[in-house]
C-alpha atoms as a PDB file:
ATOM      1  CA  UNK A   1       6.377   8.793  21.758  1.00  0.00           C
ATOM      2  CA  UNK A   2       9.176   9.418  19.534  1.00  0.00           C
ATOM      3  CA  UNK A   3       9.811   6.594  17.584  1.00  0.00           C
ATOM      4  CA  UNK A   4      13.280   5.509  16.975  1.00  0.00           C
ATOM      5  CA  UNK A   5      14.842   2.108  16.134  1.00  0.00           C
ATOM      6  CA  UNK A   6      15.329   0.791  20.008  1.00  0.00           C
ATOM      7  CA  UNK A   7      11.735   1.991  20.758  1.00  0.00           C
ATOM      8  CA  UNK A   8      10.340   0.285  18.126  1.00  0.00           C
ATOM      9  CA  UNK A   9      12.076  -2.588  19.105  1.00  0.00           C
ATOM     10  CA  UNK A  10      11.187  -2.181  22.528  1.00  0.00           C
ATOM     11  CA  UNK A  11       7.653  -1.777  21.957  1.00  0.00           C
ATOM     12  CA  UNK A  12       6.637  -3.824  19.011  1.00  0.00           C
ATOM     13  CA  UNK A  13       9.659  -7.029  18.928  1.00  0.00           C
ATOM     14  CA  UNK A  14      10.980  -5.773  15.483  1.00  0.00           C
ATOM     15  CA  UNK A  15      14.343  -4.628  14.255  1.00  0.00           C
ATOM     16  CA  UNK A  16      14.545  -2.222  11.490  1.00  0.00           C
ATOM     17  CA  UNK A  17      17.430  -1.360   9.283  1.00  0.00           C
ATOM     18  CA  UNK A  18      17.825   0.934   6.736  1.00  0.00           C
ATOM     19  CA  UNK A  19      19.963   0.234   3.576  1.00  0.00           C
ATOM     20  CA  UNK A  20      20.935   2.926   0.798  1.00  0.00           C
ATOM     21  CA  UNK A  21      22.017   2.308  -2.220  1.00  0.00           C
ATOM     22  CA  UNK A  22      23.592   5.652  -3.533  1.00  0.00           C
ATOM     23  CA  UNK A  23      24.585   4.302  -6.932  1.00  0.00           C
ATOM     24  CA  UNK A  24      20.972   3.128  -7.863  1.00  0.00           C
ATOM     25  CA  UNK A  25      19.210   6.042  -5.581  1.00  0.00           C
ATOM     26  CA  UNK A  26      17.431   2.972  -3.928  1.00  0.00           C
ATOM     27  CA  UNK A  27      16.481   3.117  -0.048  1.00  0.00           C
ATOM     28  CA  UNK A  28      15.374  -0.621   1.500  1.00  0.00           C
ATOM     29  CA  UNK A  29      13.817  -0.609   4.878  1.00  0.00           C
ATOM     30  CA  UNK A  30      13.842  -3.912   6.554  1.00  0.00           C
ATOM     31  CA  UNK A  31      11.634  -4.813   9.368  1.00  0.00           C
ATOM     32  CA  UNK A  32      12.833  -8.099  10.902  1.00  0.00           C
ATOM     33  CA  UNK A  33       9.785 -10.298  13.101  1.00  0.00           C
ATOM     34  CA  UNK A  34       9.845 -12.826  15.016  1.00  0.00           C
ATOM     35  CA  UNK A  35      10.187 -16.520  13.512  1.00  0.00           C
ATOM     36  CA  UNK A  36      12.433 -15.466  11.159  1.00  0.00           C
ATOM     37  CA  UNK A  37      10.063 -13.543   8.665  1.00  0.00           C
ATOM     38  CA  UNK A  38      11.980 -10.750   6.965  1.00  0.00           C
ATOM     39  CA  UNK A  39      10.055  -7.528   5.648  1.00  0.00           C
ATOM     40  CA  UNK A  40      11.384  -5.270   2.974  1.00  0.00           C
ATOM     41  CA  UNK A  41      10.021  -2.113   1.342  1.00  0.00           C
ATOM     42  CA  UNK A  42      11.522  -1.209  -2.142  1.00  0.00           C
ATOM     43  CA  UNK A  43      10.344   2.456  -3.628  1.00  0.00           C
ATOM     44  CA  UNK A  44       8.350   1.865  -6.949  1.00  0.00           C
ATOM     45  CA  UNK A  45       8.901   5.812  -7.607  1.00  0.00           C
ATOM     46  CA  UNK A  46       6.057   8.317  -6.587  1.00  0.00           C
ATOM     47  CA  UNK A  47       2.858   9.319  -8.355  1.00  0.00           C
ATOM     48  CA  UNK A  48       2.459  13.052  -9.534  1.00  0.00           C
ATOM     49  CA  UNK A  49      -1.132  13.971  -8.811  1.00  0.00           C
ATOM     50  CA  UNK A  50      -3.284  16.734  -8.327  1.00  0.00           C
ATOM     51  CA  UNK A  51      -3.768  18.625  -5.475  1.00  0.00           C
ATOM     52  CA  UNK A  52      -7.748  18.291  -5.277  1.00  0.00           C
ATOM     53  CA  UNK A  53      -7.666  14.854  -6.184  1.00  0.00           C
ATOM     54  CA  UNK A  54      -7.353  13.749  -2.335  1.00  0.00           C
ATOM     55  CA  UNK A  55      -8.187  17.808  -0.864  1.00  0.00           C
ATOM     56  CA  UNK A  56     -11.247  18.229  -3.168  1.00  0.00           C
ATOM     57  CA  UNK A  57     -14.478  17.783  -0.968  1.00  0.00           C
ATOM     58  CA  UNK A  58     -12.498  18.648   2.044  1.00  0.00           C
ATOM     59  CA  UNK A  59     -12.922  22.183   4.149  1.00  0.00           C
ATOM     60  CA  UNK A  60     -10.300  24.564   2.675  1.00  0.00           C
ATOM     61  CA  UNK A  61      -9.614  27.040   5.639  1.00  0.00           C
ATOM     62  CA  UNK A  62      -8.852  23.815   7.853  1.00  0.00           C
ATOM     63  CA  UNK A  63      -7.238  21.980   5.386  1.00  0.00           C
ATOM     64  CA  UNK A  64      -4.442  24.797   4.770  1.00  0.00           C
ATOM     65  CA  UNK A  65      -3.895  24.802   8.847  1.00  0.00           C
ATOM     66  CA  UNK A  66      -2.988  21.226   8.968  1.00  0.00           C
ATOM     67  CA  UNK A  67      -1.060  21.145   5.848  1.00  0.00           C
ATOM     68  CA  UNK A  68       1.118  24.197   6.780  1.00  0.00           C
ATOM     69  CA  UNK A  69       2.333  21.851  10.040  1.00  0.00           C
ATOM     70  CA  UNK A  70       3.303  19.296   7.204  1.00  0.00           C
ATOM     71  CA  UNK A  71       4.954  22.211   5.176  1.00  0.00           C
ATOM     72  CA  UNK A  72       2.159  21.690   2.057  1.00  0.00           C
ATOM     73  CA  UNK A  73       0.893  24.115  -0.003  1.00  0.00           C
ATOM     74  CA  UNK A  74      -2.348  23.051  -0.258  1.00  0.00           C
ATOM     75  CA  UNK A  75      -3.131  24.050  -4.425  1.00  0.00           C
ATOM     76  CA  UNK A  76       0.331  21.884  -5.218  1.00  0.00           C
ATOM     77  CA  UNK A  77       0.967  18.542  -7.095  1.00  0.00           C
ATOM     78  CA  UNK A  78       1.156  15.858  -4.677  1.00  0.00           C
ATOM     79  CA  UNK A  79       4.272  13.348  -5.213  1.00  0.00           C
ATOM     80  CA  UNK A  80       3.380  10.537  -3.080  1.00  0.00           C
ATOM     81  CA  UNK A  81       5.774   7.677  -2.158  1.00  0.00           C
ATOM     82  CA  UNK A  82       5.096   4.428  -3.652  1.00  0.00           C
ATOM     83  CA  UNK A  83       6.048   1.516  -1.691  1.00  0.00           C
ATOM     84  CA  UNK A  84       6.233  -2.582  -2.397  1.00  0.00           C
ATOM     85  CA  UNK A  85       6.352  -4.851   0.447  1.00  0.00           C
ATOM     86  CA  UNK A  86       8.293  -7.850   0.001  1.00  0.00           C
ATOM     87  CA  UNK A  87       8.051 -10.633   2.817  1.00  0.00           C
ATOM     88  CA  UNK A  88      10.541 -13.444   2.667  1.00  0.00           C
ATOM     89  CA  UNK A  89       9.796 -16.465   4.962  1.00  0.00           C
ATOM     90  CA  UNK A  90      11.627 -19.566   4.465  1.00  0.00           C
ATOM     91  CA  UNK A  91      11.182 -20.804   0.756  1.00  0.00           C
ATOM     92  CA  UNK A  92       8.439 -17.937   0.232  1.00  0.00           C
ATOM     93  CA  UNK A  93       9.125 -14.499  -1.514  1.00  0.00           C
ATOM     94  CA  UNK A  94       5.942 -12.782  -1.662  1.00  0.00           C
ATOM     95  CA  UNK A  95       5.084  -9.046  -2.537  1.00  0.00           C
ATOM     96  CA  UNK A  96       2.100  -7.534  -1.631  1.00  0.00           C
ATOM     97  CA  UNK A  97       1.298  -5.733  -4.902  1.00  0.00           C
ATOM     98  CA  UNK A  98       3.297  -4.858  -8.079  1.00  0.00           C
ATOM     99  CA  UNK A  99       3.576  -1.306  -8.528  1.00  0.00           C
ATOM    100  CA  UNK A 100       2.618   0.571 -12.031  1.00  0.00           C
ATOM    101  CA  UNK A 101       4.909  -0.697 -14.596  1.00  0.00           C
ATOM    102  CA  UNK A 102       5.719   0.923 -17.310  1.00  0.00           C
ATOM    103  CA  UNK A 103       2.237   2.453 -18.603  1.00  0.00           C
ATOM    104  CA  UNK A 104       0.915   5.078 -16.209  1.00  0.00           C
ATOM    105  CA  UNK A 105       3.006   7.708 -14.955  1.00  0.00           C
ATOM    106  CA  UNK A 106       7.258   8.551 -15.812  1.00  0.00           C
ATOM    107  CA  UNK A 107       7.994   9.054 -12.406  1.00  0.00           C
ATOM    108  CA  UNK A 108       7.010   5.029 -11.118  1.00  0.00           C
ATOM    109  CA  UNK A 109       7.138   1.780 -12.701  1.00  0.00           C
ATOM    110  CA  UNK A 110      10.735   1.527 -10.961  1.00  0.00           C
ATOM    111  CA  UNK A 111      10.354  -1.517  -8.590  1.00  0.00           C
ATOM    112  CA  UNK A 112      12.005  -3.892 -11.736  1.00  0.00           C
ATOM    113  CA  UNK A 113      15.224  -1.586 -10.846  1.00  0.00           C
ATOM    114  CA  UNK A 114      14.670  -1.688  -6.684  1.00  0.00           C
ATOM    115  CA  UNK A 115      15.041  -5.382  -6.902  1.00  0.00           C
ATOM    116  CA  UNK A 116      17.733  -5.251  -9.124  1.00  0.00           C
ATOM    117  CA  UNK A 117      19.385  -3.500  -6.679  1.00  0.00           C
ATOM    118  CA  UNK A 118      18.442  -5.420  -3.679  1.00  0.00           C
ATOM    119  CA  UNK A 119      19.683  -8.749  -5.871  1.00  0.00           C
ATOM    120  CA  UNK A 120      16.313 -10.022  -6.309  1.00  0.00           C
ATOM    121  CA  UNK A 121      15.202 -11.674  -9.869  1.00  0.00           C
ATOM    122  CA  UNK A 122      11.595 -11.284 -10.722  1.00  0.00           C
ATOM    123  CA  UNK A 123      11.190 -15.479 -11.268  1.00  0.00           C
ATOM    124  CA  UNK A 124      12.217 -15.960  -7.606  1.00  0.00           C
ATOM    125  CA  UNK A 125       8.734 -13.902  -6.645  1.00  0.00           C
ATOM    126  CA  UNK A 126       6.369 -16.977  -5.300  1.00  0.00           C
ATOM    127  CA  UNK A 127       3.458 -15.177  -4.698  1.00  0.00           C
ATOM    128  CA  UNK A 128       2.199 -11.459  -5.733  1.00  0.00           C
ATOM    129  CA  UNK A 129      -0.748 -10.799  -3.584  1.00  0.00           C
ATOM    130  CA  UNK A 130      -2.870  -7.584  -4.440  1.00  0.00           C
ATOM    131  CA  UNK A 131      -4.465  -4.845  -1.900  1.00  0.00           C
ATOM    132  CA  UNK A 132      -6.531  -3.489  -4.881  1.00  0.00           C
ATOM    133  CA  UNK A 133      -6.432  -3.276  -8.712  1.00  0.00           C
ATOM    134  CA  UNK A 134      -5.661   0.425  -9.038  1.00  0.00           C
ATOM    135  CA  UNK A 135      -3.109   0.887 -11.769  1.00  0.00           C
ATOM    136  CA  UNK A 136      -0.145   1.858  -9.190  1.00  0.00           C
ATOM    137  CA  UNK A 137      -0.723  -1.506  -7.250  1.00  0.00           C
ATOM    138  CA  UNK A 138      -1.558  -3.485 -10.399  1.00  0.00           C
ATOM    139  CA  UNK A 139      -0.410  -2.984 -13.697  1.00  0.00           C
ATOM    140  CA  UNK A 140       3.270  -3.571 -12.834  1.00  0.00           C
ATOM    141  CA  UNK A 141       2.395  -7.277 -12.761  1.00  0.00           C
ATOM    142  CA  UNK A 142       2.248  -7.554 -16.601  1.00  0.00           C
ATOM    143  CA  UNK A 143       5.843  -6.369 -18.634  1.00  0.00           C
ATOM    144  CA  UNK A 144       5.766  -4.506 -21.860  1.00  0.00           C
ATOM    145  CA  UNK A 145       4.777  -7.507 -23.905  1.00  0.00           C
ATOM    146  CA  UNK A 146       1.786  -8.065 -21.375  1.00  0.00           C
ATOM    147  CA  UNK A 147       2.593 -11.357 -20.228  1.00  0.00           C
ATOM    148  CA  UNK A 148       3.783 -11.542 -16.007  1.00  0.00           C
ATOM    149  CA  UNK A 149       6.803 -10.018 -14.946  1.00  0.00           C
ATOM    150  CA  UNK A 150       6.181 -12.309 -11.984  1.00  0.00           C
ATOM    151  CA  UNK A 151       6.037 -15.849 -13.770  1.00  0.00           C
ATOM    152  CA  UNK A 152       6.762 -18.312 -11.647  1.00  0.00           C
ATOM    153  CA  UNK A 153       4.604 -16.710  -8.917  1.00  0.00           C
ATOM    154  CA  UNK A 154       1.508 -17.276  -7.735  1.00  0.00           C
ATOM    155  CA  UNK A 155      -0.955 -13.961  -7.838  1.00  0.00           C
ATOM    156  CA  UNK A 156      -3.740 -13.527  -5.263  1.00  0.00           C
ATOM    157  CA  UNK A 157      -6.249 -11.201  -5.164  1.00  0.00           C
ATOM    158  CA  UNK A 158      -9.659 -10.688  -3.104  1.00  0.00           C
ATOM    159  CA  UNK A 159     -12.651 -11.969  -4.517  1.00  0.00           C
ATOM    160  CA  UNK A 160     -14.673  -9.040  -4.324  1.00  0.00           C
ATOM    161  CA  UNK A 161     -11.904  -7.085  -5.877  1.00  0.00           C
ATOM    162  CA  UNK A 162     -11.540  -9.258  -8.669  1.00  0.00           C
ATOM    163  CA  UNK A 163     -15.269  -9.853  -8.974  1.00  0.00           C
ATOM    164  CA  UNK A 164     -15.428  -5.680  -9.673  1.00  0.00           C
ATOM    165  CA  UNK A 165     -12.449  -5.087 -12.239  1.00  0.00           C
ATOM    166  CA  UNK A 166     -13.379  -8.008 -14.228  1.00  0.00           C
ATOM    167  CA  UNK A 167     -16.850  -6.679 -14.611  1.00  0.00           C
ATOM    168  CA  UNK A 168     -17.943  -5.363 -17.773  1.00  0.00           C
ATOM    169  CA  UNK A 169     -20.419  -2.747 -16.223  1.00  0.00           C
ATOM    170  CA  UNK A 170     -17.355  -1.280 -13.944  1.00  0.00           C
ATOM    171  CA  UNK A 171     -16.269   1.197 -16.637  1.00  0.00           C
ATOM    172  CA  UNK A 172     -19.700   2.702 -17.453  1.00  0.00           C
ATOM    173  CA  UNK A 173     -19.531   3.267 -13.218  1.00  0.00           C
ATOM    174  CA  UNK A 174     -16.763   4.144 -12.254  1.00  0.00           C
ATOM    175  CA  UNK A 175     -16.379   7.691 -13.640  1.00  0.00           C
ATOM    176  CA  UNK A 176     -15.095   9.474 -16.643  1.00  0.00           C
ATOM    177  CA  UNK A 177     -11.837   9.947 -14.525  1.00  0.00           C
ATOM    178  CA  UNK A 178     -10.930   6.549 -13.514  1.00  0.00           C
ATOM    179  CA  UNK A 179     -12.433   4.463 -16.204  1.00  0.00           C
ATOM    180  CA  UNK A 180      -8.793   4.002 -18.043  1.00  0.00           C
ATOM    181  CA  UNK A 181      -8.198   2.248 -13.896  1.00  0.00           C
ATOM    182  CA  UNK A 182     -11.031  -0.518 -15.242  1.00  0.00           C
ATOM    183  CA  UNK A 183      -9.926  -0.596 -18.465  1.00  0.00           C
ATOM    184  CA  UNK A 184      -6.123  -1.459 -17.325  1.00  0.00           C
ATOM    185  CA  UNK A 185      -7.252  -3.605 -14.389  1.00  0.00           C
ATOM    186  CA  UNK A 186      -9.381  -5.847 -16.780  1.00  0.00           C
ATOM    187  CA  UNK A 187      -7.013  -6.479 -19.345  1.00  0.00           C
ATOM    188  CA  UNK A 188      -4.104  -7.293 -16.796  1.00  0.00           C
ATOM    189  CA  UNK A 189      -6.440  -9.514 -15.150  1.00  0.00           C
ATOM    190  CA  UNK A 190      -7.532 -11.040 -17.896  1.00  0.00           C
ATOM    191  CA  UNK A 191      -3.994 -12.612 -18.731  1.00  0.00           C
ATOM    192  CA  UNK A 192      -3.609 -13.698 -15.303  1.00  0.00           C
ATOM    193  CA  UNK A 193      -7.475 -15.279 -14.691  1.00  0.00           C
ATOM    194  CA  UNK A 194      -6.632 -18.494 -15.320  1.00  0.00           C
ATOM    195  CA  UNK A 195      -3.955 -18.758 -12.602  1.00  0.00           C
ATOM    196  CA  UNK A 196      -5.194 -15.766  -9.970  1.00  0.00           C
ATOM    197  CA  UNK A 197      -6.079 -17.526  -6.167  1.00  0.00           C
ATOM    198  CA  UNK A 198      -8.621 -15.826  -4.963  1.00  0.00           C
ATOM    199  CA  UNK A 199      -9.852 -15.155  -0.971  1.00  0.00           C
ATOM    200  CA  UNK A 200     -11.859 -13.376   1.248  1.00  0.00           C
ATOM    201  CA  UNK A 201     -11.985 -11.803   4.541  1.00  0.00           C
ATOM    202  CA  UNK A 202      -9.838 -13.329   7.370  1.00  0.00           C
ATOM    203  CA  UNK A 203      -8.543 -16.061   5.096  1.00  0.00           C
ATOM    204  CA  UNK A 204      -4.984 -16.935   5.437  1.00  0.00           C
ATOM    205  CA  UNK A 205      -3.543 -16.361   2.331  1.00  0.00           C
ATOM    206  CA  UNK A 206      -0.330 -17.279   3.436  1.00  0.00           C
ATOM    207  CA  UNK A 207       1.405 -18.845   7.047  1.00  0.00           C
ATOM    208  CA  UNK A 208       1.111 -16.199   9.366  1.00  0.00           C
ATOM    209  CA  UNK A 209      -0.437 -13.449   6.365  1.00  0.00           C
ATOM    210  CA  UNK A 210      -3.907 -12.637   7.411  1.00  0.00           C
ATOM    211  CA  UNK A 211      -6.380 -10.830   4.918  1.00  0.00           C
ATOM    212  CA  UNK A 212      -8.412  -7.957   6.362  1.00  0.00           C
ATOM    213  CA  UNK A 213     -11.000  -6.335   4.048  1.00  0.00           C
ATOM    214  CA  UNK A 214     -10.743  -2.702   4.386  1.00  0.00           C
ATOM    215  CA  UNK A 215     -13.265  -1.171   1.386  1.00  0.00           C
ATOM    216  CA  UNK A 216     -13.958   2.315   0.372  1.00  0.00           C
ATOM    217  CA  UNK A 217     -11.350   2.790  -1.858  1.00  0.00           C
ATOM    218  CA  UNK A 218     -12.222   0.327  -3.626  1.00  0.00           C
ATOM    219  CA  UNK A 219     -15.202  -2.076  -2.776  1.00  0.00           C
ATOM    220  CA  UNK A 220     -13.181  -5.121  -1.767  1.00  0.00           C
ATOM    221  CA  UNK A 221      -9.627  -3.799  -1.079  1.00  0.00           C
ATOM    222  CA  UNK A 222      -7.759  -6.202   1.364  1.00  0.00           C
ATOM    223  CA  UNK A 223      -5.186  -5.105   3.803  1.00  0.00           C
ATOM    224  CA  UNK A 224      -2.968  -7.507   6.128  1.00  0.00           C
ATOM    225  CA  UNK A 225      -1.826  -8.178   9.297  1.00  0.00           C
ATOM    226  CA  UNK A 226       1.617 -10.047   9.195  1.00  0.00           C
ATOM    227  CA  UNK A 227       2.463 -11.922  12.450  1.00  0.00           C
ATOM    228  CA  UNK A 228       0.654 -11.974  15.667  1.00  0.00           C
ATOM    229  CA  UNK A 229       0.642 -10.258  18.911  1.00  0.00           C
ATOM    230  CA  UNK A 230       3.244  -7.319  19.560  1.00  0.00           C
ATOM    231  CA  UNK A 231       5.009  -8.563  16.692  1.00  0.00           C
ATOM    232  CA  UNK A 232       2.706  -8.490  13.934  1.00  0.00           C
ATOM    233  CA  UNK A 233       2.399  -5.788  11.597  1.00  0.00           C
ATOM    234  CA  UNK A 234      -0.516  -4.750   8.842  1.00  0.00           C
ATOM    235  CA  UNK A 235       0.144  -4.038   5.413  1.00  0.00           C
ATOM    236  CA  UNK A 236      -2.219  -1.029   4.839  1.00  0.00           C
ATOM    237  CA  UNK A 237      -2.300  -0.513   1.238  1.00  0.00           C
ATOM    238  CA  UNK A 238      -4.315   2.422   0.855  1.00  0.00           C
ATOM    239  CA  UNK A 239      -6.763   1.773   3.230  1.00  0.00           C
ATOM    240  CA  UNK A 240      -4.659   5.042   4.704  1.00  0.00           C
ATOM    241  CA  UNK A 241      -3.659   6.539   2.151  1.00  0.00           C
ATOM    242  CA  UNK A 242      -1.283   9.259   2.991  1.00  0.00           C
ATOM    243  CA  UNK A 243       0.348  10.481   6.161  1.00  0.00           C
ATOM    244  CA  UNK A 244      -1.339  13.965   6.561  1.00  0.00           C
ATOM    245  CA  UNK A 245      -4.725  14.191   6.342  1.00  0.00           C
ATOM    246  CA  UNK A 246      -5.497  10.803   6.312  1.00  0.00           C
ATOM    247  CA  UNK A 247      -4.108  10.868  10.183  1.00  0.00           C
ATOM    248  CA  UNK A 248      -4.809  14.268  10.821  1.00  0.00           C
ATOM    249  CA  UNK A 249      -8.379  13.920  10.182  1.00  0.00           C
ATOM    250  CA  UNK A 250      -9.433  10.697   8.947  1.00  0.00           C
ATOM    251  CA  UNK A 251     -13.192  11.397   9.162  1.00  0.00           C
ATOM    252  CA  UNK A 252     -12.835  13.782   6.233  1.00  0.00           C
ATOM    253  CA  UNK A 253     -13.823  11.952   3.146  1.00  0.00           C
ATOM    254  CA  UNK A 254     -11.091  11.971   0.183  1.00  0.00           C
ATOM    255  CA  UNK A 255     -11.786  12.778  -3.332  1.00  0.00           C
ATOM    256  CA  UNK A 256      -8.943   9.742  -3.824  1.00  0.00           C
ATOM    257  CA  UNK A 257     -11.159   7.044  -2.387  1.00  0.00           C
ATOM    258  CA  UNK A 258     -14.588   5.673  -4.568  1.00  0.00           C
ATOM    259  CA  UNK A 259     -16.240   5.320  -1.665  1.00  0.00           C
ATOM    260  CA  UNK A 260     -15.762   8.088   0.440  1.00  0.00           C
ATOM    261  CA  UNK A 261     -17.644   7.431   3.193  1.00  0.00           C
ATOM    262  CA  UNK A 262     -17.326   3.588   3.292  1.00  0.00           C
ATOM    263  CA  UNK A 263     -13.331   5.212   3.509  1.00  0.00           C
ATOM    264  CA  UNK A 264     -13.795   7.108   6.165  1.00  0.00           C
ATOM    265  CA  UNK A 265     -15.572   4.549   7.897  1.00  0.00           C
ATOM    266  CA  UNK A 266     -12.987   2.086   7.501  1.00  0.00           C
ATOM    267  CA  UNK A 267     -10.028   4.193   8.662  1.00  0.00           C
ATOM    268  CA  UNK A 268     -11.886   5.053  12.060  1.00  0.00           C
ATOM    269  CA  UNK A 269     -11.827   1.053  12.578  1.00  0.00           C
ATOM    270  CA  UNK A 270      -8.001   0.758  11.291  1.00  0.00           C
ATOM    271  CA  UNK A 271      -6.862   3.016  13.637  1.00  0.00           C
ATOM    272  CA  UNK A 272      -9.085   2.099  16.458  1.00  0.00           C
ATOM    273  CA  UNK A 273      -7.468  -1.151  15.433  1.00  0.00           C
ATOM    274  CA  UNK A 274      -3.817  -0.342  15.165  1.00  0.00           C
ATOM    275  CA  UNK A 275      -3.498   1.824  18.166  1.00  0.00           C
ATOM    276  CA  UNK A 276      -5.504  -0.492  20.754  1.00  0.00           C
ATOM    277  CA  UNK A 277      -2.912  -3.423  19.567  1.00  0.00           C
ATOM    278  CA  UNK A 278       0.009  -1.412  19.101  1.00  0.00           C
ATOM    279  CA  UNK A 279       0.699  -2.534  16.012  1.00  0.00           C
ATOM    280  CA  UNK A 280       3.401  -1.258  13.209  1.00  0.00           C
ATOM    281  CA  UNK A 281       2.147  -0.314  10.030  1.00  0.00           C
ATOM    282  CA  UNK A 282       3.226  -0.348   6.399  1.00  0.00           C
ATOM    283  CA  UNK A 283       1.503   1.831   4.105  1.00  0.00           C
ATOM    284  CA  UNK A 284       2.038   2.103   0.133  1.00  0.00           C
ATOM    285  CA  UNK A 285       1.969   5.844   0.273  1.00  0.00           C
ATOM    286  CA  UNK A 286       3.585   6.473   3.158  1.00  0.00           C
ATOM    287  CA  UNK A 287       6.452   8.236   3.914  1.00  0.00           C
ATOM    288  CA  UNK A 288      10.244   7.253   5.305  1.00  0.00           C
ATOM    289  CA  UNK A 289       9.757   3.977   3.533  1.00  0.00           C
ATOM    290  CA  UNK A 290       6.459   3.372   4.935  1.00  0.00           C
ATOM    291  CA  UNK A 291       6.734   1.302   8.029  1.00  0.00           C
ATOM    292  CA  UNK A 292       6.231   3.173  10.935  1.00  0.00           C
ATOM    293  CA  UNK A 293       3.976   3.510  13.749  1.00  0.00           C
ATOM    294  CA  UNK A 294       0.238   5.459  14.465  1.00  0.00           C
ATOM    295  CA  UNK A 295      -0.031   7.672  17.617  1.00  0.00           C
ATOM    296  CA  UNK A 296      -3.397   9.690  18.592  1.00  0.00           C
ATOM    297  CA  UNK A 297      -2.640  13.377  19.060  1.00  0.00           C
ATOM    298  CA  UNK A 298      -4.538  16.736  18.644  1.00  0.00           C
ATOM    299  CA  UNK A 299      -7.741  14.599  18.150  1.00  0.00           C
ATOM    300  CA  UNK A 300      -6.893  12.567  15.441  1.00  0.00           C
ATOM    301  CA  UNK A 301      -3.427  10.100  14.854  1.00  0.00           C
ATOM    302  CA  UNK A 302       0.114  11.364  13.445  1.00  0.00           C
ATOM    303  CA  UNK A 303       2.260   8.425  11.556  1.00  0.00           C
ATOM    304  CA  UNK A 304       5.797   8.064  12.949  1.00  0.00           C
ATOM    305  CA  UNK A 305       8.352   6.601  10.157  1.00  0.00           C
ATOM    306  CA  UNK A 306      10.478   4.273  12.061  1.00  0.00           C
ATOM    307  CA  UNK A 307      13.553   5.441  10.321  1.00  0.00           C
END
């Protein structure tokens, strides 16, 4: 099915607009549901990554096949979209995660500006609620003089999640490559500890905002499934982390995930998930804003931007 902005409203009960901003080189995508919730994705940038970073352990003569329908050159840097989800309900303006800020890569650390330009201050942000403490979902919660961007909101994370960047031992574990990730997770953490909420699994962490652990790439990262029925749609954050292979063949483990397997696992019950429900996704490092929706084809899933 090709997915345009009547089917999607046909099929799923949401209405999505797109909004550029030429001056600022912003692009919103709203996704309207049903009770008056209004979602919208803001670009934080894009990361500038390797190529084996995700391809690594995967087979190379396959690999090349499925990239070429994608028009990837399978030994170049990856730029993958990053993208916040903001949900406004009522009184409640919550984002789900808070992008890099200013210390990890040039080319992100931009949501500050997105808002800007979608006439949203950082103090009206009630609740920031995390997918994972990797430093492009995290470390944008803290400004350059490390105290939150967000103040007056409230942050939420998973307990697991929080349980593993707070520990001590995570940085001996974790690998030579990532350990800066627990160093920079801790110490943003640390200034927020006293007033994190913390959940688990199929808690409500807000009206209608339903957390669904989805580990491997990291051991207690959360995704979540906004709304109910035909109108509900999950915030993925990178439980599916890009929208090539990941789809393509989400068996294949990914040299992006710490848990490969466990990752691989998990996506085979998202998208058993997601398709049987017919569900609309949003995923961080997806592209065409990220909201779109998952169809099976040539054995595994392609992602269909909505816009």
């Amino acid at each position: 099915m090709n997915i345009t902005r009547r089917s999607l409203l046909a099929t799923s009960g949401a209405a999505l607009v797109s909004t550029t901003l030429p001056r600022r080189g912003w692009t919103e995508t709203r996704l309207q549901l049903a009770g008056g919730v209004e979602i919208l994705t803001l670009s934080d940038g894009n990361l500038t990554l390797p190529a084996d970073f995700i391809f690594g352990p995967m087979p190379k003569d396959e690999l090349a096949t499925i990239l070429a329908r994608f028009d990837m050159d399978p030994s170049a840097p990856l730029t993958p979209p990053c993208n916040i989800t903001l949900m406004r309900h009522g009184d409640t303006l919550a984002l789900f995660d808070a992008g890099s800020g200013t210390g990890f890569q040039s080319s992100v650390g931009a949501l500050p500006d997105a808002l800007a330009a979608a006439g949203i201050d950082p103090l009206d942000i009630t609740h920031v609620i995390f997918t994972h403490g990797h430093p492009d979902h995290l470390w944008g919660a803290l400004d350059d003089f490390d105290e939150a961007l967000f103040a007056n909101a409230t942050h939420m994370m998973g307990q697991t999640e929080f349980d593993y960047w707070m520990d001590d031992a995570t940085v001996e574990s974790i690998g030579e490559e990532r350990a800066s990730f627990a160093v920079g997770a801790k110490r943003r953490l640390e200034v927020l500890a006293d007033d994190m909420v913390l959940f688990h699994d199929g808690e409500m962490v807000l009206p209608d905002v339903r957390a669904q652990l989805t580990p491997g790439h990291t051991p207690g990262h959360m995704a979540f499934v906004i709304g109910q029925g035909a109108d509900a749609v999950m915030v993925l954050g990178d439980a599916i982390g890009n929208g090539h292979i990941a789809f393509a063949r989400p068996e294949w483990t990914s040299g992006s995930d710490q848990d490969p397997e466990m990752a691989a696992a998990t996506r085979a019950t998202l998208f058993a998930q997601i398709t049987a429900e017919d569900m609309a996704v949003i995923g961080f490092h997806l592209p065409g804003g990220g909201i779109g929706r998952v169809t099976q084809a040539d054995g595994g899933f392609i992602f269909q931007p909505a816009l």
